[in-house]
Protein backbone atom coordinates (compact mmCIF):
# COMPACT_ATOMS: atom_id res chain seq x y z
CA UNK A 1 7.21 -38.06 56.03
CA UNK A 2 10.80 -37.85 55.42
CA UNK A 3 13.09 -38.06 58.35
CA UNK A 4 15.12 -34.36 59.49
CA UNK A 5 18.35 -35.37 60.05
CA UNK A 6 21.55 -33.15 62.04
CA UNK A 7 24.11 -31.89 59.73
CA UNK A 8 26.38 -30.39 62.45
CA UNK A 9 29.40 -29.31 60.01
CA UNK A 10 26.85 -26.88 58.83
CA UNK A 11 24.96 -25.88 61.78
CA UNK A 12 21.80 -26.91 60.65
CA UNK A 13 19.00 -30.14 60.25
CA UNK A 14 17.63 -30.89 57.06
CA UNK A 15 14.40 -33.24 56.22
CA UNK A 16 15.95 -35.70 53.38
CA UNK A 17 14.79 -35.30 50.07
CA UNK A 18 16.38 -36.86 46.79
CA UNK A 19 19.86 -36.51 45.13
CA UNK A 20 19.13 -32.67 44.15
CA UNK A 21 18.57 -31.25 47.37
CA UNK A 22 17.27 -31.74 50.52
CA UNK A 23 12.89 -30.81 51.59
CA UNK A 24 14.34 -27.65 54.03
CA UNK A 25 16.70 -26.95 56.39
CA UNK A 26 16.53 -25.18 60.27
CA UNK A 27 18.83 -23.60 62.23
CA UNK A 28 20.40 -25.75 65.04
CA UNK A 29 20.33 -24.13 68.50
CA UNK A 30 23.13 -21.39 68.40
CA UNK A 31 22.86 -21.20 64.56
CA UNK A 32 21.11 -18.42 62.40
CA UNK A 33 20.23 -18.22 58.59
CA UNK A 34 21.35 -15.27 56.60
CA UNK A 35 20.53 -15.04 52.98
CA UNK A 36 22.45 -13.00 49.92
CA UNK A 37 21.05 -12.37 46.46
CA UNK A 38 22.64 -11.11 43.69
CA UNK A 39 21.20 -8.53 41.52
CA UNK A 40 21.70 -10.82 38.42
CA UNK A 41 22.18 -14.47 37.94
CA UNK A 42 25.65 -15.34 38.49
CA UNK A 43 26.71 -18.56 36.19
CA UNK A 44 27.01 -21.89 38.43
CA UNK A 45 30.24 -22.43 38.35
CA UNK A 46 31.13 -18.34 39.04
CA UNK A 47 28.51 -18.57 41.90
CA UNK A 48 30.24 -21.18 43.76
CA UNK A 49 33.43 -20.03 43.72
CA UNK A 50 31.39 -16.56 44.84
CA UNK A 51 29.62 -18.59 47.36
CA UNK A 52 32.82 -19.90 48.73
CA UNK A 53 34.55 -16.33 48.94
CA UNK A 54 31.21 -14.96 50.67
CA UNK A 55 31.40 -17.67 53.84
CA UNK A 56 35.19 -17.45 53.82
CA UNK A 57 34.75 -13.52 54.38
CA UNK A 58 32.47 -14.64 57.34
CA UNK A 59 34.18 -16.98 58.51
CA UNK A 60 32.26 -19.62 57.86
CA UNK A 61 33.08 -23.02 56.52
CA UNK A 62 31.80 -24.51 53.05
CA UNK A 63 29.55 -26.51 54.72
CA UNK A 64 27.32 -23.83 55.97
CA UNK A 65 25.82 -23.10 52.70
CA UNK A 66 22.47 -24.72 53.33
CA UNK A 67 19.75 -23.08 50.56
CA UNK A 68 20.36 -22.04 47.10
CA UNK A 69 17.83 -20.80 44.51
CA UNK A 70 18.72 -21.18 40.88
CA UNK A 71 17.83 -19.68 37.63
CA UNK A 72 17.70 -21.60 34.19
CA UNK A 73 17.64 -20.28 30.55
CA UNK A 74 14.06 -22.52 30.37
CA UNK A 75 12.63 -25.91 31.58
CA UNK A 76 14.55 -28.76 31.50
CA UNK A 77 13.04 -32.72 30.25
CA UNK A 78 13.90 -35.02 33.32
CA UNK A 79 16.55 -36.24 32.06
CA UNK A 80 18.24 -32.89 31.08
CA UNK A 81 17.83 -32.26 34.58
CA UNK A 82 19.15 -35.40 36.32
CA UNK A 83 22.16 -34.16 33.63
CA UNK A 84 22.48 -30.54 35.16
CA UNK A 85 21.97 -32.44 38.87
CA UNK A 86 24.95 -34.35 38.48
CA UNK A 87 27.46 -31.49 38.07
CA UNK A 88 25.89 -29.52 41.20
CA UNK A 89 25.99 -32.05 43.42
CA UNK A 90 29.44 -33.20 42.11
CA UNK A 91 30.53 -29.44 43.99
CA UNK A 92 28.78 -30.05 46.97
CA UNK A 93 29.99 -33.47 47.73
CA UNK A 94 33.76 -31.56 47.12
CA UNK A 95 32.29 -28.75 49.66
CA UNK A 96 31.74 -31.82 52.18
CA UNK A 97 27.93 -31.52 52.05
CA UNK A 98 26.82 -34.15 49.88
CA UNK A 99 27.68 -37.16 52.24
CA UNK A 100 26.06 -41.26 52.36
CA UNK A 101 23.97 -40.32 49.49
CA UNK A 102 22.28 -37.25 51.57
CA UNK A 103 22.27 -33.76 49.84
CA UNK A 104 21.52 -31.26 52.89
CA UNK A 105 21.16 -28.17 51.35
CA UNK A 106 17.66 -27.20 50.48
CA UNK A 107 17.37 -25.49 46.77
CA UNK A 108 14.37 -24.14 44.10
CA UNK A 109 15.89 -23.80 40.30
CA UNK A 110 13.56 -21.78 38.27
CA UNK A 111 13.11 -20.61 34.50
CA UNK A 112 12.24 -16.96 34.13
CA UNK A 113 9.86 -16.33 31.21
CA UNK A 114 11.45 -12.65 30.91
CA UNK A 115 15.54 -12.30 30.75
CA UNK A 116 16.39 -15.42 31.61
CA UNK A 117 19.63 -16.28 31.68
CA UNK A 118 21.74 -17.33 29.55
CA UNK A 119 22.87 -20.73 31.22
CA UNK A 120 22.13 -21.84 34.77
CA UNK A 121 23.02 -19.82 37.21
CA UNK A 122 22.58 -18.47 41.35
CA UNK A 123 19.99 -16.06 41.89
CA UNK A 124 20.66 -16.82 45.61
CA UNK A 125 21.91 -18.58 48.42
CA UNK A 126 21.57 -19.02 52.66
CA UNK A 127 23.69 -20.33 55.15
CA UNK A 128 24.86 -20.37 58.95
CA UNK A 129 26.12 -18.30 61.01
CA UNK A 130 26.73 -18.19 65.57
CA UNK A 131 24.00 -16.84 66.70
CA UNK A 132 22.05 -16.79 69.85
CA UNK A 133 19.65 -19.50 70.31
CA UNK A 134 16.41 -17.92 70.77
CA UNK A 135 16.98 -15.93 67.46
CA UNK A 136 18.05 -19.20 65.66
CA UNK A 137 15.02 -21.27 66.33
CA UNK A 138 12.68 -19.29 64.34
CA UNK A 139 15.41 -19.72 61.09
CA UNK A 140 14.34 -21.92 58.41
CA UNK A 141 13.91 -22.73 54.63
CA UNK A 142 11.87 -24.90 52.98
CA UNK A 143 13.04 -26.17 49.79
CA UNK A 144 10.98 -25.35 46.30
CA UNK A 145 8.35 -27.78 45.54
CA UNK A 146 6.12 -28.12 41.95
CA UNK A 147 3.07 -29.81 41.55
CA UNK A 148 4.99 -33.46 40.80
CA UNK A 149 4.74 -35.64 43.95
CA UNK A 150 8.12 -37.46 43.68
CA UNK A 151 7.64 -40.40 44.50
CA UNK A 152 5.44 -40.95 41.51
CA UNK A 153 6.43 -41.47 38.19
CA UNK A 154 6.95 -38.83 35.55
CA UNK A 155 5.03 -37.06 33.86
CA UNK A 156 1.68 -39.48 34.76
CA UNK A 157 2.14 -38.52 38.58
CA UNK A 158 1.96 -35.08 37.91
CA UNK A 159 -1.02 -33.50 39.46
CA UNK A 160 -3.77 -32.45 37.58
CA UNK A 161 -1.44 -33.22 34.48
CA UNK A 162 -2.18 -30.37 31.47
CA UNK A 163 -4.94 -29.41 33.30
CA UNK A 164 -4.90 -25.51 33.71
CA UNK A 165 -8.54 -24.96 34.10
CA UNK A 166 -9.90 -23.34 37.06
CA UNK A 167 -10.06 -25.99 38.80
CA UNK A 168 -6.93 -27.80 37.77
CA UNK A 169 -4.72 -25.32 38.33
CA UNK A 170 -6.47 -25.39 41.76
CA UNK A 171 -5.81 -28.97 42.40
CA UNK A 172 -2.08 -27.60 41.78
CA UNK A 173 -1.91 -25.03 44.02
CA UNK A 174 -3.13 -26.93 46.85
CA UNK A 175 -0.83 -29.79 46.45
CA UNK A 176 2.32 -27.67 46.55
CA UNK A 177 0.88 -25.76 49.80
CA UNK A 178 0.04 -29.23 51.85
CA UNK A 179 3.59 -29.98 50.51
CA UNK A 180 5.19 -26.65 52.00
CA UNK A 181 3.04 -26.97 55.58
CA UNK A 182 4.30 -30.57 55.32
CA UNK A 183 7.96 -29.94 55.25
CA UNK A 184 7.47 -27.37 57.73
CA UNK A 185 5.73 -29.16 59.99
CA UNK A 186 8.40 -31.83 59.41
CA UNK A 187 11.86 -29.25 60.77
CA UNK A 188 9.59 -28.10 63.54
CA UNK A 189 9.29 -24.75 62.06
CA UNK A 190 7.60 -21.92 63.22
CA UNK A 191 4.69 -21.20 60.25
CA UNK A 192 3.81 -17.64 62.03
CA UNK A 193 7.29 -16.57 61.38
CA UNK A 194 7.63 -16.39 57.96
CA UNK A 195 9.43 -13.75 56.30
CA UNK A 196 8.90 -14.47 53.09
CA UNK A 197 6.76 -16.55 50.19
CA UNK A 198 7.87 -17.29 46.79
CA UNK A 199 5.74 -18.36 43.97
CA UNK A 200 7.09 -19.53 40.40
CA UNK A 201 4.31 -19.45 37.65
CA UNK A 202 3.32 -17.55 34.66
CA UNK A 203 -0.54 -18.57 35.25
CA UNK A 204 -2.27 -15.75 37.02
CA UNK A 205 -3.30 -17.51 40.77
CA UNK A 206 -4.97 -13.67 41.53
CA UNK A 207 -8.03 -15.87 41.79
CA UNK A 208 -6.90 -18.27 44.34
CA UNK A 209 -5.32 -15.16 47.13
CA UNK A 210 -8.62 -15.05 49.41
CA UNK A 211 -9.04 -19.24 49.49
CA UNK A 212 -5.42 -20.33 49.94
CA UNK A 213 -2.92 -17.72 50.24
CA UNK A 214 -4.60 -15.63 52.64
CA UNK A 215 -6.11 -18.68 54.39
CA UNK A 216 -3.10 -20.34 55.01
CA UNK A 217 -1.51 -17.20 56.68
CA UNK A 218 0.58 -16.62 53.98
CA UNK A 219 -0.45 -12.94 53.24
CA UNK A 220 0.48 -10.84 55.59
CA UNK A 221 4.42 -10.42 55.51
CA UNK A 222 3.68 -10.30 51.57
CA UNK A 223 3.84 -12.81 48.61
CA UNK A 224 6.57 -12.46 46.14
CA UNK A 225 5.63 -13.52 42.60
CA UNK A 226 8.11 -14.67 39.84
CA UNK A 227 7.30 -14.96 36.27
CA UNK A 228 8.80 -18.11 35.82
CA UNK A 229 7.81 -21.67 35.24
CA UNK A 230 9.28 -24.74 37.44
CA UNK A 231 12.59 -26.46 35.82
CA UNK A 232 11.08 -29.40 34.14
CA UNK A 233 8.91 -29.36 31.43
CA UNK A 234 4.91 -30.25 32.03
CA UNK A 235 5.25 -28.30 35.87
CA UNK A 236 2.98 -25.42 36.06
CA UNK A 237 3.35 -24.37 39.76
CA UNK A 238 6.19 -23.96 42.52
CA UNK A 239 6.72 -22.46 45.97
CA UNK A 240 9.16 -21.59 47.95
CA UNK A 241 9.36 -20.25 51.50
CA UNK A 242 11.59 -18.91 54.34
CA UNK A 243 12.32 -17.58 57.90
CA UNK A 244 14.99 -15.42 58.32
CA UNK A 245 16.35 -12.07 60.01
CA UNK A 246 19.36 -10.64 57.75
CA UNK A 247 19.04 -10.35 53.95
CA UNK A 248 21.23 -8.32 51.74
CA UNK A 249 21.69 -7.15 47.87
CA UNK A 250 24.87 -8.15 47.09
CA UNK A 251 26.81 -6.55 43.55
CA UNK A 252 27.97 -9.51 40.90
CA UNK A 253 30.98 -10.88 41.88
């Protein structure tokens, strides 16, 4: 299990993942999350400088963006998305988050099969703000995870490779569920308190509610279902999921 590590500039801890983003983030004491989405996908570049406007308005510093979630025109081959990785991260290390070869900020980047964008853009984004310390502890976000176990290699490691059967498309689902409990067992994060659960597919998983979903006690504050596939080519499944008090709908910048 990866090790969470304190990013104080931000007000958070984030379990290291790879260059891309971090595994999820969680409010450190006297820090909460707040989350903004836009009604449309706002271009990368745009949504940063959007971004940075937002937390300046707040008073908050670059460095307490911790979570975005992306949209992309359609999947990506690795290596188009190591490509698209590069640029991101080149912002963030500007921002003073990507430091020592750690990215903290948690992030899913998604293809919707129905109007997509046009090029990459933010569909969202979280970050910190003062907040009292029993509220912040139940604030959390745990990054977007297909059914690719990276530390594997690509595409062989992919689980259940081209296998949407039934049971394939089980074997799927449950990896990228042990993988969310994982990372949230991993930032000490409160599973009951979930506000919300994404899930990026076009495969209908109606079948799998009752045995998983429900099972794992992901049901009851709702599932949220996106039409869209993961960002790299041969990736059926994803999740995403969060913990948080104050969301809002915000116009395009």
């Amino acid at each position: 299990m990866s090790p969470v590590i304190a990013f104080e500039p931000g007000g958070y801890a984030f379990q290291l993942g790879g260059f891309p983003y971090s595994q999820g983030v969680v409010a450190l004491p006297g820090h909460a999350i707040e989350r903004v989405r836009w009604r449309r996908p706002v271009p990368v570049q745009q949504g940063f400088a959007a971004i940075a406007a937002h937390l300046k308005a707040r008073g908050r510093p670059l460095t307490a963006l911790c979570a975005a979630e992306l949209r992309s025109p359609r999947p990506f081959t690795l290596e188009g998305f190591r490509g698209f990785n590069a640029g991101y991260v080149a912002v963030l290390e500007q921002w003073g988050l990507y430091r020592d070869g750690r990215n903290p900020v948690a992030r899913s980047n998604v293809c919707p099969a129905f109007d997509a964008p046009a090029e990459p853009g933010f569909h969202a984004f979280s970050y910190t703000v003062p907040a009292a310390d029993a509220l912040a502890a139940r604030h959390f976000v745990v990054a977007g995870s297909g059914e690719w176990p990276e530390d594997q290699p690509f595409p062989e490691g992919i689980v259940a490779r081209g296998d949407l059967s039934a049971t394939g498309f089980a074997s799927k689902v449950d990896y990228v569920l042990a993988t969310m409990r994982s990372r949230a067992d991993a930032l000490g994060a409160d599973w009951s308190a979930i506000t919300a659960t994404q899930v990026y597919t076009v495969h209908d998983f109606h079948p799998l509610l009752a045995s998983r979903f429900a099972a794992a006690g992901l049901t009851a504050a709702g599932l949220t279902w996106h039409a869209c596939r993961p960002p790299i080519l041969e990736l059926e499944f994803e999740m995403d999921l969060r913990s948080v008090a104050t969301e809002c709908i915000a116009d395009q910048p």
